[in-house]
N, C-alpha and C. Protein backbone atom coordinates (compact mmCIF):
# COMPACT_ATOMS: atom_id res chain seq x y z
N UNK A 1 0.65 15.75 -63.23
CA UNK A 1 -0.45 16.49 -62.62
C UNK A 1 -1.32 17.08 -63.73
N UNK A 2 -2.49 17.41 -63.41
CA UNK A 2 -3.42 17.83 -64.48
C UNK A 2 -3.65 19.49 -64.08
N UNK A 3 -4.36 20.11 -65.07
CA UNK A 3 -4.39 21.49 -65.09
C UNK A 3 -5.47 21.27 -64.02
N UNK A 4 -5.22 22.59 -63.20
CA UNK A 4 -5.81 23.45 -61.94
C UNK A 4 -5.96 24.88 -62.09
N UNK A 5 -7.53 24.87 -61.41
CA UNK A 5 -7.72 26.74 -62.06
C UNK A 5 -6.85 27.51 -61.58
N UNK A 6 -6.56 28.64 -61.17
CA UNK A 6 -6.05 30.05 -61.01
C UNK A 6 -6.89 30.67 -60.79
N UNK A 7 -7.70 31.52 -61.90
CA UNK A 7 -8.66 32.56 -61.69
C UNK A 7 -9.47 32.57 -62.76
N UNK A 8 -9.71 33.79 -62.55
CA UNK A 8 -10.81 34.25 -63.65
C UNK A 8 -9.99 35.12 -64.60
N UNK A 9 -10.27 34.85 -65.70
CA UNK A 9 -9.41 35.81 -66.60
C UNK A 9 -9.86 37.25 -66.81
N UNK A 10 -11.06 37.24 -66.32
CA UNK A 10 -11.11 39.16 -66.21
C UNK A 10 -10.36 39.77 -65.28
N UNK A 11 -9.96 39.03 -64.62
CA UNK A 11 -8.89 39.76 -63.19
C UNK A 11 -7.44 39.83 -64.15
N UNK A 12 -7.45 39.56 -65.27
CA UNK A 12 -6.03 39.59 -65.43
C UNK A 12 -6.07 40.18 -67.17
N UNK A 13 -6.49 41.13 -67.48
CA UNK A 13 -6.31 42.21 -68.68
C UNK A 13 -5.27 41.51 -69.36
N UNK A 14 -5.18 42.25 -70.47
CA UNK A 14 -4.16 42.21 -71.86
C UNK A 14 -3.24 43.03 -71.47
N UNK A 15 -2.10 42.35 -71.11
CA UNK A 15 -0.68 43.17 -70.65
C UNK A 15 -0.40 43.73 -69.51
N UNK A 16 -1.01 42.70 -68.56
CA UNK A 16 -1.04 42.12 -67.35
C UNK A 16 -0.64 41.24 -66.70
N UNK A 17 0.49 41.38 -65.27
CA UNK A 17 0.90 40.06 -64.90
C UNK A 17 0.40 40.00 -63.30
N UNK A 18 0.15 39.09 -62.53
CA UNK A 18 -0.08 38.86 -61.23
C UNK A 18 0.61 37.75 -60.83
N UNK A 19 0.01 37.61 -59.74
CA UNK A 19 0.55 36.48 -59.12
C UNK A 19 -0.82 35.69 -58.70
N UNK A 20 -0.64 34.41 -58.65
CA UNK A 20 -1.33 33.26 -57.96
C UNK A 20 -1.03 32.32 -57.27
N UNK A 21 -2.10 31.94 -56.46
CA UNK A 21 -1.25 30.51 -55.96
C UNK A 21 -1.86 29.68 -56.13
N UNK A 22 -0.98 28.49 -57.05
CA UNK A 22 -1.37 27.17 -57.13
C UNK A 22 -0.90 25.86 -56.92
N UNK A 23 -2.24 25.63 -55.79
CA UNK A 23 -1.45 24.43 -55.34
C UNK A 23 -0.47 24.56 -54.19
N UNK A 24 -0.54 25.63 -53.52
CA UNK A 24 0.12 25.92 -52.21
C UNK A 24 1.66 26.90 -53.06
N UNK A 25 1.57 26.93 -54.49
CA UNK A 25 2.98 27.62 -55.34
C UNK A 25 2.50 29.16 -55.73
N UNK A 26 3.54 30.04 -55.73
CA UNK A 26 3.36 31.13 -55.85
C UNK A 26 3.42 30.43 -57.85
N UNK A 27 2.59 31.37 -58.71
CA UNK A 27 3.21 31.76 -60.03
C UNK A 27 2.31 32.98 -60.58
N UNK A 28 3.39 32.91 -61.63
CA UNK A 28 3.54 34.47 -62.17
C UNK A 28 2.44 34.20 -63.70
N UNK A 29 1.21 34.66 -63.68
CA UNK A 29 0.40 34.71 -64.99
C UNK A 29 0.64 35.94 -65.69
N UNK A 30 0.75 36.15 -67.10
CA UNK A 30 0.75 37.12 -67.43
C UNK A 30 -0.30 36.78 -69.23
N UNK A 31 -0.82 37.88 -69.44
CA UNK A 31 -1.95 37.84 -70.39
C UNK A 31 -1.18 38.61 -71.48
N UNK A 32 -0.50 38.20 -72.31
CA UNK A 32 -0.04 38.48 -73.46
C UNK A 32 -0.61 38.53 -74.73
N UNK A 33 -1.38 39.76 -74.93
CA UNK A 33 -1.77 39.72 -76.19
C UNK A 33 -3.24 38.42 -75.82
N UNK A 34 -3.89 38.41 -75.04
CA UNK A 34 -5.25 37.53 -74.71
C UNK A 34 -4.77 36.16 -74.56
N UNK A 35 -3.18 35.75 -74.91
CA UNK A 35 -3.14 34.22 -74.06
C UNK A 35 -2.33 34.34 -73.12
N UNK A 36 -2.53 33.36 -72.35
CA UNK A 36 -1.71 33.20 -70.80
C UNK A 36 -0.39 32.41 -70.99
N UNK A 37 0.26 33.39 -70.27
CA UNK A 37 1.41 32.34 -69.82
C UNK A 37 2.21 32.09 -68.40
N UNK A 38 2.18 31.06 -67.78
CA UNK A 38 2.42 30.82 -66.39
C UNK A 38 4.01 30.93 -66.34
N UNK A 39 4.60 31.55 -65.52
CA UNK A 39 5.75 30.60 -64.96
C UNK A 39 6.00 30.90 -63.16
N UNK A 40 7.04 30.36 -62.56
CA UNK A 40 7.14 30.36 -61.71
C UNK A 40 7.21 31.68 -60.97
N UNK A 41 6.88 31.87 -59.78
CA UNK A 41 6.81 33.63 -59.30
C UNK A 41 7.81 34.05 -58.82
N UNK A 42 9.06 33.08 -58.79
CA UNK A 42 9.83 33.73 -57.62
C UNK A 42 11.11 33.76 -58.20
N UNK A 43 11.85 35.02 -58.13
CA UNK A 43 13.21 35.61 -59.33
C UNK A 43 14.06 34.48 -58.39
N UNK A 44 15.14 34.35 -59.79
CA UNK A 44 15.96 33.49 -58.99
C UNK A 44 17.45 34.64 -58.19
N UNK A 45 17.45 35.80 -59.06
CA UNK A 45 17.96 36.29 -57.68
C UNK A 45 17.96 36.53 -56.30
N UNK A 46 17.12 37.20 -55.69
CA UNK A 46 16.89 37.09 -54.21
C UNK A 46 15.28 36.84 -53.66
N UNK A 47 14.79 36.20 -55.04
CA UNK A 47 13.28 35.60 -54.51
C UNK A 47 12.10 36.86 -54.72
N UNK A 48 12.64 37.62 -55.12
CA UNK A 48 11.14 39.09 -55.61
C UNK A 48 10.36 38.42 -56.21
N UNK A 49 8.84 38.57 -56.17
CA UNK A 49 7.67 38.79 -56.79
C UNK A 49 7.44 39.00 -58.03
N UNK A 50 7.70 38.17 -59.23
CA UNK A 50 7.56 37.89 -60.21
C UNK A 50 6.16 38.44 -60.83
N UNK A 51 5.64 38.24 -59.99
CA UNK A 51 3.82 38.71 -59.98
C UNK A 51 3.42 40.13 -59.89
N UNK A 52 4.19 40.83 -59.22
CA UNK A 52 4.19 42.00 -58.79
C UNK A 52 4.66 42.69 -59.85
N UNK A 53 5.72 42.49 -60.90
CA UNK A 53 6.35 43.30 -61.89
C UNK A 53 5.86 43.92 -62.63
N UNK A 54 6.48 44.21 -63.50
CA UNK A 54 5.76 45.15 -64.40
C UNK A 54 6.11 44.55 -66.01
N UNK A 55 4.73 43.90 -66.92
CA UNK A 55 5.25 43.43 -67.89
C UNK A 55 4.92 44.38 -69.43
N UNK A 56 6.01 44.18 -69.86
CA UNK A 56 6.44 45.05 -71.26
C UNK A 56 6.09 43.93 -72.33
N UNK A 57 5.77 43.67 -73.13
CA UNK A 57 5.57 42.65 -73.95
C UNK A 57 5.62 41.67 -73.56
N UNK A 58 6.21 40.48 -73.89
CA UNK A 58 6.33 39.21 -73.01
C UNK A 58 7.55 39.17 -71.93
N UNK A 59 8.10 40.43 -71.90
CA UNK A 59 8.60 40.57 -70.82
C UNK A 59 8.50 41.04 -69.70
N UNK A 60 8.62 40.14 -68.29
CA UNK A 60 7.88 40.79 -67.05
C UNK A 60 9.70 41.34 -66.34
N UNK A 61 9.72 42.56 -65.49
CA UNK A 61 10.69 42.73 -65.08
C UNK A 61 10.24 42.91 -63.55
N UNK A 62 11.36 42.38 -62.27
CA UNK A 62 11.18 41.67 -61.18
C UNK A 62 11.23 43.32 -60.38
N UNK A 63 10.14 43.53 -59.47
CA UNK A 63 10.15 44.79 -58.98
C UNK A 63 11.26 45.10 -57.79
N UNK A 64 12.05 43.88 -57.98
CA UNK A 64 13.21 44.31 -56.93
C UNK A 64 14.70 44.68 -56.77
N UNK A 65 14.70 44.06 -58.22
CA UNK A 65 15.95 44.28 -58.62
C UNK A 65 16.49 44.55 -60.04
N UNK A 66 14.97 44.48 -60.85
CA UNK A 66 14.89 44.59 -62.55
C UNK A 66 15.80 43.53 -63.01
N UNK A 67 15.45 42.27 -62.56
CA UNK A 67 15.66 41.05 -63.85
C UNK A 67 14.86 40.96 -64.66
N UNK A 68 14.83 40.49 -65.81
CA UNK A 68 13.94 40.43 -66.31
C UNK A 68 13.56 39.29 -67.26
N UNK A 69 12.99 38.54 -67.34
CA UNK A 69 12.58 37.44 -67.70
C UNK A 69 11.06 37.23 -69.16
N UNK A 70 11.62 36.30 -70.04
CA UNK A 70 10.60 36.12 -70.82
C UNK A 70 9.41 35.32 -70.36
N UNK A 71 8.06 35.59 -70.42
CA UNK A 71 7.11 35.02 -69.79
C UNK A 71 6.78 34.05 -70.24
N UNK A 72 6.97 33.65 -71.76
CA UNK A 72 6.75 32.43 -72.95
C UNK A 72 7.85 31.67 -72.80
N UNK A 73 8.96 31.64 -71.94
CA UNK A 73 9.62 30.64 -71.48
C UNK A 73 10.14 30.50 -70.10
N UNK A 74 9.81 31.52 -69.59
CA UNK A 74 10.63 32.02 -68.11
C UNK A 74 11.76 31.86 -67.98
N UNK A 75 12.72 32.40 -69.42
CA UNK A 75 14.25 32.71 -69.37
C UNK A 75 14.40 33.86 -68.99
N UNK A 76 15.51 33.82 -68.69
CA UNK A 76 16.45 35.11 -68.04
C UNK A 76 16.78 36.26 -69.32
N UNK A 77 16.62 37.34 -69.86
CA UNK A 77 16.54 38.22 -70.96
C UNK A 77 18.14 38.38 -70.48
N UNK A 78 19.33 38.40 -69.58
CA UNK A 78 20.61 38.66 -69.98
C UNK A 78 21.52 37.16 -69.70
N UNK A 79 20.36 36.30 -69.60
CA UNK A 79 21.12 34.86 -69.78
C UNK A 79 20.73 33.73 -70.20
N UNK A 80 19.76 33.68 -71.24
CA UNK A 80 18.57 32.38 -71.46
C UNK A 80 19.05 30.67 -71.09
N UNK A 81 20.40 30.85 -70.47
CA UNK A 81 21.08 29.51 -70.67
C UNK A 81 19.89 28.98 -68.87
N UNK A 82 19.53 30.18 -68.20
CA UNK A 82 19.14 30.10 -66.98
C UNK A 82 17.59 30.61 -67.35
N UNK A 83 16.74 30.10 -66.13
CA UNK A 83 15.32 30.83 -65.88
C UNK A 83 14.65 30.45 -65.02
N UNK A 84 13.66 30.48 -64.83
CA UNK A 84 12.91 29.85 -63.97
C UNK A 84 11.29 28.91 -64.87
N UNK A 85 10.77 27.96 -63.97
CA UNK A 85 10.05 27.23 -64.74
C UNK A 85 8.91 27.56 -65.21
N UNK A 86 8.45 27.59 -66.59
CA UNK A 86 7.39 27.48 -67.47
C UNK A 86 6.46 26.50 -67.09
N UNK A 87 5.05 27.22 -67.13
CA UNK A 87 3.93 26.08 -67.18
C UNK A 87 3.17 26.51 -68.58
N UNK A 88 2.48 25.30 -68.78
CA UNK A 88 1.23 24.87 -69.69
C UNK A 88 0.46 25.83 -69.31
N UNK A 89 -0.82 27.13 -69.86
CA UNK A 89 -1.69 27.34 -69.34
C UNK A 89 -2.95 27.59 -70.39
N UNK A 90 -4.06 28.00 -70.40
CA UNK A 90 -4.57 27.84 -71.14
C UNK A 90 -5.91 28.21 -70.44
N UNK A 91 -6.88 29.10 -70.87
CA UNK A 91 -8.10 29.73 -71.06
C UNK A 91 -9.34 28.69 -71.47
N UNK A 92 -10.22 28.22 -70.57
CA UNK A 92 -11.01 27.51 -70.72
C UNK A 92 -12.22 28.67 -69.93
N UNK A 93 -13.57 28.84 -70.65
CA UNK A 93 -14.89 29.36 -70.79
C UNK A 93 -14.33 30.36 -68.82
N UNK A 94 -14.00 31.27 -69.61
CA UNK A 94 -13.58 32.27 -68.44
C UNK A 94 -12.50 32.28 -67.70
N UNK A 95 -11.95 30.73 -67.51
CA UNK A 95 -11.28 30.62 -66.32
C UNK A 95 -9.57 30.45 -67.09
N UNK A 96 -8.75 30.71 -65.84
CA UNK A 96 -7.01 30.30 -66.38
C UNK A 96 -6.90 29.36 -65.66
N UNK A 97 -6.50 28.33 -66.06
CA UNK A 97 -6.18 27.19 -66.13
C UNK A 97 -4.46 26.85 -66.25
N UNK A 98 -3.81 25.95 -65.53
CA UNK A 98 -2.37 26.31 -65.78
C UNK A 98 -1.98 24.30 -64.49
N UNK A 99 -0.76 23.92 -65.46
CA UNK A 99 -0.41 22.70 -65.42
C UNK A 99 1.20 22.72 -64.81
N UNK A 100 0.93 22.76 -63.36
CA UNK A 100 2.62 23.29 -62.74
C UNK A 100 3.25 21.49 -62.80
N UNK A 101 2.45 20.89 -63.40
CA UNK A 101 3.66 19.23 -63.09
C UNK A 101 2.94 19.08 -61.81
């Protein structure tokens, strides 16, 4: 699959995470330091809002149960052997741009 917009990157500040949907998929953008990184929105514990969290450096933590996950790979911070999936994303003339496969 080829990259598909998201949004506008003024909706989404420096040290900022939301949620989007692309492509009928929830994911989790977060603006790290002015680049993006996608991964999937939904914790693999009981499915919380990945989007909704609250991110600390490249780490976003899940507002439901405080997992917490790296956003530059969408590993698990107390188990990296586990995570959820990473996308491609990337900032083109305003817009976020992001490559779910």
């Amino acid at each position: 699959m080829a990259f598909v917009k998201a949004g506008a990157i003024a909706e989404l500040p420096p040290g900022k995470i939301r949620e989007y949907q692309v492509n009928g998929k929830a994911i989790a953008i977060a603006n790290v330091g002015g680049k993006c990184f996608a991964i999937n929105g939904v914790c693999l514990h009981q499915g919380g809002p990945l989007g909704d969290g609250e991110l600390s450096g490249k780490m976003v933590i899940c507002p439901w149960h405080a997992w917490d996950y790296d956003v530059t790979t969408g590993k698990l911070a107390a188990n990296p052997s586990v995570g959820v999936e990473s996308y491609p994303a990337e900032i083109r003339e305003g817009d976020i741009y992001v490559d779910i496969g």
